[in-house]
C-alpha atoms as a PDB file:
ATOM      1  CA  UNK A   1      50.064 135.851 104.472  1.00  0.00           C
ATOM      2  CA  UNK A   2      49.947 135.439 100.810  1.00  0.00           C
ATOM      3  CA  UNK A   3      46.969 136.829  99.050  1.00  0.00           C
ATOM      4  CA  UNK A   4      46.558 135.486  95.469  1.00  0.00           C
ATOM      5  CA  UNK A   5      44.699 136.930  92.297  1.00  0.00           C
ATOM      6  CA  UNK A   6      43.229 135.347  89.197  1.00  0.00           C
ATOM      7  CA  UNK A   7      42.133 138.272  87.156  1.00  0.00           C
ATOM      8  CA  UNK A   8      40.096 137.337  84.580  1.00  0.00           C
ATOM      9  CA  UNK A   9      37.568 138.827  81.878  1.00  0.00           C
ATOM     10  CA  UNK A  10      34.353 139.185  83.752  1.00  0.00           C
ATOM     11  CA  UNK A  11      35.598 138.966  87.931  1.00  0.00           C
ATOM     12  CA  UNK A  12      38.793 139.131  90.201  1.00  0.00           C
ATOM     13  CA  UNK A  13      38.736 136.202  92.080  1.00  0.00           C
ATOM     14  CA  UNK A  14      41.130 136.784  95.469  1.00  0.00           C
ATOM     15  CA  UNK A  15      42.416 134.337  97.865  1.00  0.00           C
ATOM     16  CA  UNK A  16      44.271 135.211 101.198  1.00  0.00           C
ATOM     17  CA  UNK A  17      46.758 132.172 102.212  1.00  0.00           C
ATOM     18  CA  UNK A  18      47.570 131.357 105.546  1.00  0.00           C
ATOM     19  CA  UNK A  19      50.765 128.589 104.728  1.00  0.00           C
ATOM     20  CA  UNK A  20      48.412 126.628 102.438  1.00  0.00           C
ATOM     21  CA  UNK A  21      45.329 127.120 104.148  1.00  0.00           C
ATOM     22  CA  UNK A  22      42.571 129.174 101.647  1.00  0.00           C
ATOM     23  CA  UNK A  23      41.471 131.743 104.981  1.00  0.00           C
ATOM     24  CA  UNK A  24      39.590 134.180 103.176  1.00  0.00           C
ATOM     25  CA  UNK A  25      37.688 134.702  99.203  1.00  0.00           C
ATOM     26  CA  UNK A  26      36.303 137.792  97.548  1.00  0.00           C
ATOM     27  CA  UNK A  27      35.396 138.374  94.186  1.00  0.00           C
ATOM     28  CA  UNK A  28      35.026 141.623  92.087  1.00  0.00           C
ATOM     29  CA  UNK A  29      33.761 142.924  88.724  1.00  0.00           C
ATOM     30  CA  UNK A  30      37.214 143.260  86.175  1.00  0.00           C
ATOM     31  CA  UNK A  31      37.093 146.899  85.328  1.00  0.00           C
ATOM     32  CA  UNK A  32      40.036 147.154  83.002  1.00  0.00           C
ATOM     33  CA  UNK A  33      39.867 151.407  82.921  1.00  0.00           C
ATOM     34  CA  UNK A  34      40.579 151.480  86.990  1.00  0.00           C
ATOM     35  CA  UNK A  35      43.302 153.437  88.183  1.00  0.00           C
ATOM     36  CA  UNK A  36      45.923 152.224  90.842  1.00  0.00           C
ATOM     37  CA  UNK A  37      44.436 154.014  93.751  1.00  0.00           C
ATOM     38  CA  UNK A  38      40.943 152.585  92.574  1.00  0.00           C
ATOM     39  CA  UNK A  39      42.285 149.281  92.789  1.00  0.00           C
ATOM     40  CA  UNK A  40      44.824 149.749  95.985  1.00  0.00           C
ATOM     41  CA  UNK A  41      42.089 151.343  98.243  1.00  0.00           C
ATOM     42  CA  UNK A  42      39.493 148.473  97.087  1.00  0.00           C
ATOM     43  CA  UNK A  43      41.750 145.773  98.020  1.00  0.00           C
ATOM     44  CA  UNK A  44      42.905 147.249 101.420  1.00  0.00           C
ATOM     45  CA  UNK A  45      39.137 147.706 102.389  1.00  0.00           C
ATOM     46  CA  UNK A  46      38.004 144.285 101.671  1.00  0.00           C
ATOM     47  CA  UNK A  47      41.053 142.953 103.453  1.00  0.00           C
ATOM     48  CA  UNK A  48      40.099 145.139 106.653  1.00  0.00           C
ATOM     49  CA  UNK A  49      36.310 143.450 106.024  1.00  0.00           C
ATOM     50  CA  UNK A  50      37.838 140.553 106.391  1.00  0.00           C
ATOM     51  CA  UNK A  51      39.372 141.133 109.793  1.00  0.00           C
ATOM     52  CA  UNK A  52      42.925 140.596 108.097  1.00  0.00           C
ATOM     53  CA  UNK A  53      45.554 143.245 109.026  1.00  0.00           C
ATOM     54  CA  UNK A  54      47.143 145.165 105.658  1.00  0.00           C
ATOM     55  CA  UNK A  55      50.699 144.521 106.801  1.00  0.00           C
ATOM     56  CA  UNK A  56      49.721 141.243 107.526  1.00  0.00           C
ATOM     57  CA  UNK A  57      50.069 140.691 103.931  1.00  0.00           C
ATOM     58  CA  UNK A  58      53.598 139.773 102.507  1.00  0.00           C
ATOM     59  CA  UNK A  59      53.360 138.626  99.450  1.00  0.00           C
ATOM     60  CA  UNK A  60      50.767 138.923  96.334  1.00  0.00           C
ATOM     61  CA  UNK A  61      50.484 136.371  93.065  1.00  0.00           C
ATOM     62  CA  UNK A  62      48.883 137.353  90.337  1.00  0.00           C
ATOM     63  CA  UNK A  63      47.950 135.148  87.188  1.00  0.00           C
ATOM     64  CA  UNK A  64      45.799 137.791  84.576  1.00  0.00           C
ATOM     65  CA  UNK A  65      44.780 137.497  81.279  1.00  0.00           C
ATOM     66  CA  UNK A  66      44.014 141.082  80.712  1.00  0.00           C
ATOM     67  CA  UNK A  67      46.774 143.154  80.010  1.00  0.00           C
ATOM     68  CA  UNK A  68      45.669 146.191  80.075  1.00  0.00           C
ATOM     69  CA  UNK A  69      45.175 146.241  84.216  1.00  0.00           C
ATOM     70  CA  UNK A  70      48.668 144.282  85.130  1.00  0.00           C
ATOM     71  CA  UNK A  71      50.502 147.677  85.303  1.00  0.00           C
ATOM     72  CA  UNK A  72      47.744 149.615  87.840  1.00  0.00           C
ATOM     73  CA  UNK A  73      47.237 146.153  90.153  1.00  0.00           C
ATOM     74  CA  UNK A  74      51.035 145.833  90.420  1.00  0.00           C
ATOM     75  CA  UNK A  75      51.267 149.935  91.242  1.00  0.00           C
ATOM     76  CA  UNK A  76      48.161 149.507  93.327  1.00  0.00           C
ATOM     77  CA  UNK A  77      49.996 146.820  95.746  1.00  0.00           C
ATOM     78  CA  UNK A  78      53.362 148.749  95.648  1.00  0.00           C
ATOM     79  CA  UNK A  79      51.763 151.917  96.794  1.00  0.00           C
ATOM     80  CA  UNK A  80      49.438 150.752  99.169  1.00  0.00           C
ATOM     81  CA  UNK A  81      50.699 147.332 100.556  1.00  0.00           C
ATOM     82  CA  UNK A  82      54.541 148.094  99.935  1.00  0.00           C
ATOM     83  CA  UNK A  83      54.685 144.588  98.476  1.00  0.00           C
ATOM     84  CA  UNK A  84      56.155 143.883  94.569  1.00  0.00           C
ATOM     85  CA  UNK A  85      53.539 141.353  93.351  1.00  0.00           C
ATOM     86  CA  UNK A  86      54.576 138.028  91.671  1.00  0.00           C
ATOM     87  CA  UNK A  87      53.128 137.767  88.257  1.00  0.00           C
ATOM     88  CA  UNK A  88      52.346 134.224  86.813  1.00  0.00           C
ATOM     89  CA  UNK A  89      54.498 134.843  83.470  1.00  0.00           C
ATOM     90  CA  UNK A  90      56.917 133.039  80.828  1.00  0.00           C
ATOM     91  CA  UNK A  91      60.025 132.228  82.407  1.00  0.00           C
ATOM     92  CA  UNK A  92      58.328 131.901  86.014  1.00  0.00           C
ATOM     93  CA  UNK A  93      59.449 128.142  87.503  1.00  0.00           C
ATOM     94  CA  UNK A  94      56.132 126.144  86.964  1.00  0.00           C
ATOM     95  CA  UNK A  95      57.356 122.507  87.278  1.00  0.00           C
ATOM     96  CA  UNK A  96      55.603 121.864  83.507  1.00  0.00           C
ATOM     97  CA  UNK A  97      56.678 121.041  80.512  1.00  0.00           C
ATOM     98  CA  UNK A  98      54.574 122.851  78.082  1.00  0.00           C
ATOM     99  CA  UNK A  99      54.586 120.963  74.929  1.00  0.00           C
ATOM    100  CA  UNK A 100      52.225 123.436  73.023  1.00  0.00           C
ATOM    101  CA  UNK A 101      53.638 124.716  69.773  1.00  0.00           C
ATOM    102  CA  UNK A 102      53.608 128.434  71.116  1.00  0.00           C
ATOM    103  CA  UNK A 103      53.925 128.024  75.500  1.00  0.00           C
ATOM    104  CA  UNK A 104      53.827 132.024  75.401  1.00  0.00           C
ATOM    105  CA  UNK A 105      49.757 132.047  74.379  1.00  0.00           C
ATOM    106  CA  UNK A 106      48.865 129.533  77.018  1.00  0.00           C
ATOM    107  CA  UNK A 107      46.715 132.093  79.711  1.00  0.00           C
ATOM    108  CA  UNK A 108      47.981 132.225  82.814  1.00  0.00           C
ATOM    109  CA  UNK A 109      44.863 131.154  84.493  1.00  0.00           C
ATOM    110  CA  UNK A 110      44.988 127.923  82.714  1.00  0.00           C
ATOM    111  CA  UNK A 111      48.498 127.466  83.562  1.00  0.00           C
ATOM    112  CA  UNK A 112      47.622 128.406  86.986  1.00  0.00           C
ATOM    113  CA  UNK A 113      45.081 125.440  87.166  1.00  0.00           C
ATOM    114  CA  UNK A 114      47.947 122.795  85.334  1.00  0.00           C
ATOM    115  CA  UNK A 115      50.125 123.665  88.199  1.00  0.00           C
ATOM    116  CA  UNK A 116      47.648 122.587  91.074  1.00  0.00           C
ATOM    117  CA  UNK A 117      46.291 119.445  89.220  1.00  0.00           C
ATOM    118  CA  UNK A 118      49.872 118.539  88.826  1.00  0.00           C
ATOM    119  CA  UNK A 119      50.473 118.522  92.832  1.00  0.00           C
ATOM    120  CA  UNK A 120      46.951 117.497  93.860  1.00  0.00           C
ATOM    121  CA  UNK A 121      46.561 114.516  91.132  1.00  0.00           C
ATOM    122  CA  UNK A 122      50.597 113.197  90.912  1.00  0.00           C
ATOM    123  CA  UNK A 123      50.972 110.452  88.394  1.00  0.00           C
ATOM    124  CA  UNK A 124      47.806 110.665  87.248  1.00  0.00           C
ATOM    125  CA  UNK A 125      46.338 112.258  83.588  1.00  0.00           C
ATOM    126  CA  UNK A 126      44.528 115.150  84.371  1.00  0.00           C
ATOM    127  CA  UNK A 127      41.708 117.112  82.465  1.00  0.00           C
ATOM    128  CA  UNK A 128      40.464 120.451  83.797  1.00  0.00           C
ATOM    129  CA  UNK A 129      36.995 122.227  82.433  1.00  0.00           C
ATOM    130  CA  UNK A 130      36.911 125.909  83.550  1.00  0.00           C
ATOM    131  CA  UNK A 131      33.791 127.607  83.543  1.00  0.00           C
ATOM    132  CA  UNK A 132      34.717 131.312  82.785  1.00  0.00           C
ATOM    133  CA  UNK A 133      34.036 133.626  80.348  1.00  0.00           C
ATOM    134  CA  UNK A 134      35.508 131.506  78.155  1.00  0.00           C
ATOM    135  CA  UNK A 135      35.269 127.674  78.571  1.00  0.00           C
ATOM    136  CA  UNK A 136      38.684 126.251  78.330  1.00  0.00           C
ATOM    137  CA  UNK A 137      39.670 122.265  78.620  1.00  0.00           C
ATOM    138  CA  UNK A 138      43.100 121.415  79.119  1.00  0.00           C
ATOM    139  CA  UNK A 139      45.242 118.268  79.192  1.00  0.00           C
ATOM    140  CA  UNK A 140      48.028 117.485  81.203  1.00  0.00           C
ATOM    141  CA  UNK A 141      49.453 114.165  81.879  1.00  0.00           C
ATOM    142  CA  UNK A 142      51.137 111.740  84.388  1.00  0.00           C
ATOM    143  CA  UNK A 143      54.459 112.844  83.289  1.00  0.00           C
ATOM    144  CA  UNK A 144      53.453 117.052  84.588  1.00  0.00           C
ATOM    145  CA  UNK A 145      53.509 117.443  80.277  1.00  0.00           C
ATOM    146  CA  UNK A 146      50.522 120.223  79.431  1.00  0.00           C
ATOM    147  CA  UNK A 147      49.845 119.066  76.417  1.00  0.00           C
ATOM    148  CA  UNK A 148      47.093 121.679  75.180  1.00  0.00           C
ATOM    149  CA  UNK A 149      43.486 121.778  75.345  1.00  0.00           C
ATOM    150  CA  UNK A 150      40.566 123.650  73.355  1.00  0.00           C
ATOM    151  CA  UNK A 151      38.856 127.055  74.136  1.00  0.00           C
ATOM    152  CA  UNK A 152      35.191 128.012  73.123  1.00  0.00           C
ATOM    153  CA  UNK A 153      32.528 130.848  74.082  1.00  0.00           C
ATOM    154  CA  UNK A 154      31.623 130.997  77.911  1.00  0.00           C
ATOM    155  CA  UNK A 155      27.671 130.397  78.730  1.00  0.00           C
ATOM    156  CA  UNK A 156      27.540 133.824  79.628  1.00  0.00           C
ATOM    157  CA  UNK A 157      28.888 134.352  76.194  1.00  0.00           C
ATOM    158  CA  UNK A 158      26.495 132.143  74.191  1.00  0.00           C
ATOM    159  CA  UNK A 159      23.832 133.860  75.528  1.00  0.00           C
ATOM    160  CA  UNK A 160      24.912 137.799  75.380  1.00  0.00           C
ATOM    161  CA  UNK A 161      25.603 136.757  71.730  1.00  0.00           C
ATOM    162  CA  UNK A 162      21.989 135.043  70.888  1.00  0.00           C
ATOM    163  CA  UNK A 163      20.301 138.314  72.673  1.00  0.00           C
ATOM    164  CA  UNK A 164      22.418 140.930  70.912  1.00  0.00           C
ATOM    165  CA  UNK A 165      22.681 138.942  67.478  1.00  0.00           C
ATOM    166  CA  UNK A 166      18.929 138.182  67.131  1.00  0.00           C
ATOM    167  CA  UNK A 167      15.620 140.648  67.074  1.00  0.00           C
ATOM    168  CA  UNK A 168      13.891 138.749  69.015  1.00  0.00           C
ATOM    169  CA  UNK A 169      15.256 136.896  70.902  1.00  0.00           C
ATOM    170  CA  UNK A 170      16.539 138.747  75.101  1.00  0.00           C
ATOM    171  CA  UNK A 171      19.342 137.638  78.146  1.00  0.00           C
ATOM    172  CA  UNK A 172      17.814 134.740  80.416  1.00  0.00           C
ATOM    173  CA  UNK A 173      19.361 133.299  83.643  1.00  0.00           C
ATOM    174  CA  UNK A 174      21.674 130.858  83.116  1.00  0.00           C
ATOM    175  CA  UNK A 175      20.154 128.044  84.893  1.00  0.00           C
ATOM    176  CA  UNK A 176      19.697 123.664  84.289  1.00  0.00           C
ATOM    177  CA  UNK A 177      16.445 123.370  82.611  1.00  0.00           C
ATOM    178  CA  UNK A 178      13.768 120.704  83.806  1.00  0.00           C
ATOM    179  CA  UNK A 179      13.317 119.481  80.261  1.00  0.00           C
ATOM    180  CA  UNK A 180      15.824 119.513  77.027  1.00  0.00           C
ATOM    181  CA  UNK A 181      13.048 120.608  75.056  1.00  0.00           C
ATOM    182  CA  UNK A 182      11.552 123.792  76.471  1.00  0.00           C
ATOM    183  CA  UNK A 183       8.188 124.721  76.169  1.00  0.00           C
ATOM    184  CA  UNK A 184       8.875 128.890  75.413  1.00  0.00           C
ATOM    185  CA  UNK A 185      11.447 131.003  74.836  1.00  0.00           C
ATOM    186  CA  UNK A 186      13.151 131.183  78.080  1.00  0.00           C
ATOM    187  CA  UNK A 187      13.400 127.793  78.200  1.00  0.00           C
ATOM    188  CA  UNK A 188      14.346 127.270  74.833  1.00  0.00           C
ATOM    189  CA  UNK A 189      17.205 128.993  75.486  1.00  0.00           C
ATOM    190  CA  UNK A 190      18.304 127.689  78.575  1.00  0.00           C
ATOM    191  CA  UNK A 191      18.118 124.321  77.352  1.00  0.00           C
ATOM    192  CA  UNK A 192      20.462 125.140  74.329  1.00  0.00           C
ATOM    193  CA  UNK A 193      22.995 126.862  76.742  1.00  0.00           C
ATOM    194  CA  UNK A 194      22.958 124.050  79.291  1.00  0.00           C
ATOM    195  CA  UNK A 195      22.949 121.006  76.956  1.00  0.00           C
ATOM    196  CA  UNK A 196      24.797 122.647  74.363  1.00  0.00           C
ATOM    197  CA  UNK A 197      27.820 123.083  76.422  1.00  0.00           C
ATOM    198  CA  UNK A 198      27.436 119.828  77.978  1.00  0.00           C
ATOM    199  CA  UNK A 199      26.958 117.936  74.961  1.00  0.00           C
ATOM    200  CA  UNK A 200      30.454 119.074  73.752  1.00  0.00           C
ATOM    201  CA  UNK A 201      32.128 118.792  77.439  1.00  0.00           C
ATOM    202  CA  UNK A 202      31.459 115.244  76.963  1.00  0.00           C
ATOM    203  CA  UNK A 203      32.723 115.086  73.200  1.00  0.00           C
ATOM    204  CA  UNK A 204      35.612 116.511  74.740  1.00  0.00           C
ATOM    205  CA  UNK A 205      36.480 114.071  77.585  1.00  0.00           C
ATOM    206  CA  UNK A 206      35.349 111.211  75.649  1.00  0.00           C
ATOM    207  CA  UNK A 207      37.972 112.531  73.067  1.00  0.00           C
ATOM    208  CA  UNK A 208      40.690 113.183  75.748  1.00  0.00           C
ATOM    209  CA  UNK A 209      40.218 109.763  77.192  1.00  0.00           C
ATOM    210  CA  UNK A 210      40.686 107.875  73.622  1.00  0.00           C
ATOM    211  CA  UNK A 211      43.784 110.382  72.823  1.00  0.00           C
ATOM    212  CA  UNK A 212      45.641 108.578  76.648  1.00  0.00           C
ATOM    213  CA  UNK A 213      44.010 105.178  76.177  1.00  0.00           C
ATOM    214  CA  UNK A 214      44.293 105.516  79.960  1.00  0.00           C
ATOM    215  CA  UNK A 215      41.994 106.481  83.366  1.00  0.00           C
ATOM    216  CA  UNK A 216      41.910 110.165  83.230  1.00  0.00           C
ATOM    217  CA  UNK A 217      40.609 112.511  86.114  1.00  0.00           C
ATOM    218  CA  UNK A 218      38.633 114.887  85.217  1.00  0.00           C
ATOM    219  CA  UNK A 219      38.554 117.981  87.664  1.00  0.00           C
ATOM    220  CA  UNK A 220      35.974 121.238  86.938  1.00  0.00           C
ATOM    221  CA  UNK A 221      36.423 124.497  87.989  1.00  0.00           C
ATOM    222  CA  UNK A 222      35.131 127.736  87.139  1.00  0.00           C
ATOM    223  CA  UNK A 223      31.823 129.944  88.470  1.00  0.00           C
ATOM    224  CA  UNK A 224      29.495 127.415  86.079  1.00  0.00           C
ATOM    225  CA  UNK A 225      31.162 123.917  87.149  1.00  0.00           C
ATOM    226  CA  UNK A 226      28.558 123.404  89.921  1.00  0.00           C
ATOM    227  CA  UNK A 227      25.589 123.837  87.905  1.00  0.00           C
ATOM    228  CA  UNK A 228      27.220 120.302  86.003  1.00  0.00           C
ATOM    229  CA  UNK A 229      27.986 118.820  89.356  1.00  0.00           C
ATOM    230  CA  UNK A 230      25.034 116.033  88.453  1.00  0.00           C
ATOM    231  CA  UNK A 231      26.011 114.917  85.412  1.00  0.00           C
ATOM    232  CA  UNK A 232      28.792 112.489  86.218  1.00  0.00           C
ATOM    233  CA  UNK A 233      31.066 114.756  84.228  1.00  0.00           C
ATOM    234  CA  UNK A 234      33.755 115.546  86.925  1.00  0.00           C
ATOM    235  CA  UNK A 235      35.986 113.399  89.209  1.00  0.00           C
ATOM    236  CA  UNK A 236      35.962 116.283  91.340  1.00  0.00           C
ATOM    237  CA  UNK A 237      35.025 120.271  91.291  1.00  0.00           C
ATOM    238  CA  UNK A 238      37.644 122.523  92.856  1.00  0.00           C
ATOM    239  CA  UNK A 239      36.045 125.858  92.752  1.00  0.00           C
ATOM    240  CA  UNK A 240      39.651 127.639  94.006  1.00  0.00           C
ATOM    241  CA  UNK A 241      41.550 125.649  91.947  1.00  0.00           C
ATOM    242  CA  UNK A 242      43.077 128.878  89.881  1.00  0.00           C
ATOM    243  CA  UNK A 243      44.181 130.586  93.712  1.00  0.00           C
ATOM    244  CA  UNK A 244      45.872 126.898  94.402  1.00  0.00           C
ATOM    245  CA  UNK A 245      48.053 126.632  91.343  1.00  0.00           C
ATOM    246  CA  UNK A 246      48.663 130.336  92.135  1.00  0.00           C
ATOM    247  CA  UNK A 247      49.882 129.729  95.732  1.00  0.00           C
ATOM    248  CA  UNK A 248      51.841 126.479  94.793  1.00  0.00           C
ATOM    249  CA  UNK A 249      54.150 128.541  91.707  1.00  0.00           C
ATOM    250  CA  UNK A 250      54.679 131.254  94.441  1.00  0.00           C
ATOM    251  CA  UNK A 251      56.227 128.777  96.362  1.00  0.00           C
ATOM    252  CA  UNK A 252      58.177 127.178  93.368  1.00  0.00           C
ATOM    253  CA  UNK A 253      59.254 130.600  92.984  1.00  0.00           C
ATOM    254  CA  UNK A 254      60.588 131.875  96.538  1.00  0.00           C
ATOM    255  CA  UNK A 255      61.986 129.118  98.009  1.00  0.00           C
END
């Protein structure tokens, strides 16, 4: 079995492969100051909650864009699992050709997401909206050519900044509104969250599909995607998208 990582800013997302079938998901809250036993006796117990044997676990991929916990996950799975992880890094066979000016700032999670589009959509333009801390779009097209993409503050983001930044004004859940124009605070701000970001989701596909001047598919992702899932924005929303890219370069990589 293969069990994949997408580490991220706010939550580990983990995916246990079975050949290509996704048999098991877990999430858990990035702590970037835990140790390598921390981390190695975490991810053996919620393997064994999962009624998944530890040595039934060969292989690990990891894509991360925080540094600072790559070196105690990799100890963590050569101490306890015996296993030298794969780490989704320059130089790893990806079957893209970046065409950013700088390929090495590109996050691995994004790259991650490029590389399943580019085997689930063949021959087709692709644009991918992740809902994580960060909102990232990216571009890639028929020709498996990532050709960039734009980055801008998470929901969870907008909102930690308007409640820290202001005197007034406090969190809220981070939910669709009824109404655009809310009646009191709460709603005031969820309606600025929610329409805000979708209001410039759609500049940016709009954008995207005058930059082809072709029929683009437009795939979300991310723990926010589903909360869009009415709005005609997406072709499709592949929630594990990250874990399949993640599984796919593995294979690119081992064969």
């Amino acid at each position: 079995m293969l069990l994949c990582l997408d580490i991220g800013n706010s939550h580990i997302h983990g995916g246990i492969f079975d050949g290509e079938t996704l048999c098991q998901q877990f999430r858990y809250s990035t702590q970037s100051n835990s140790t390598s036993d921390q981390m190695g006796v975490f991810f053996r117990s919620v393997i064994r909650e999962n009624n998944i044997e530890i040595d039934e676990i060969k292989h690990v991929a990891i894509a991360s864009v925080v540094p600072s916990m790559d070196y105690s996950i990799g100890s963590a799975f050569i101490k306890y699992f015996n296993v030298e992880p794969f780490f989704l890094q320059p130089g790893a066979k990806t079957g893209l050709k970046i065409k950013t000016r700088n390929p090495l700032e590109i996050g691995a999670d994004r790259i991650a997401n490029a590389i399943a589009v580019m085997e689930l959509f063949e021959n087709k333009n692709v644009a991918v909206v992740d809902f994580g801390t960060a909102t990232t779009v990216e571009l890639i097209n028929k020709d498996r050519e990532y050709l960039g993409g734009s980055i801008m503050p998470g929901l969870k983001i907008a909102m930690e900044v308007l409640s820290t930044h202001t005197a007034k004004l406090f969190p809220v859940n981070i939910v669709k509104p009824k109404t655009m124009i809310g009646n009191d605070t709460v709603t005031n701000i969820q309606a600025g969250l929610y329409y805000g970001h979708l209001g410039a989701i759609n500049t940016f596909i709009d954008n995207i599909r005058q930059l082809t001047n072709d029929d683009v598919t437009i795939v979300g992702t991310g723990g926010f995607a589903s909360m869009y899932q009415e709005e005609d924005l997406f072709t499709t929303i592949i929630p594990d998208l990250a874990l399949q890219g993640l599984r796919i370069a593995w294979q690119k990589n081992h064969k």
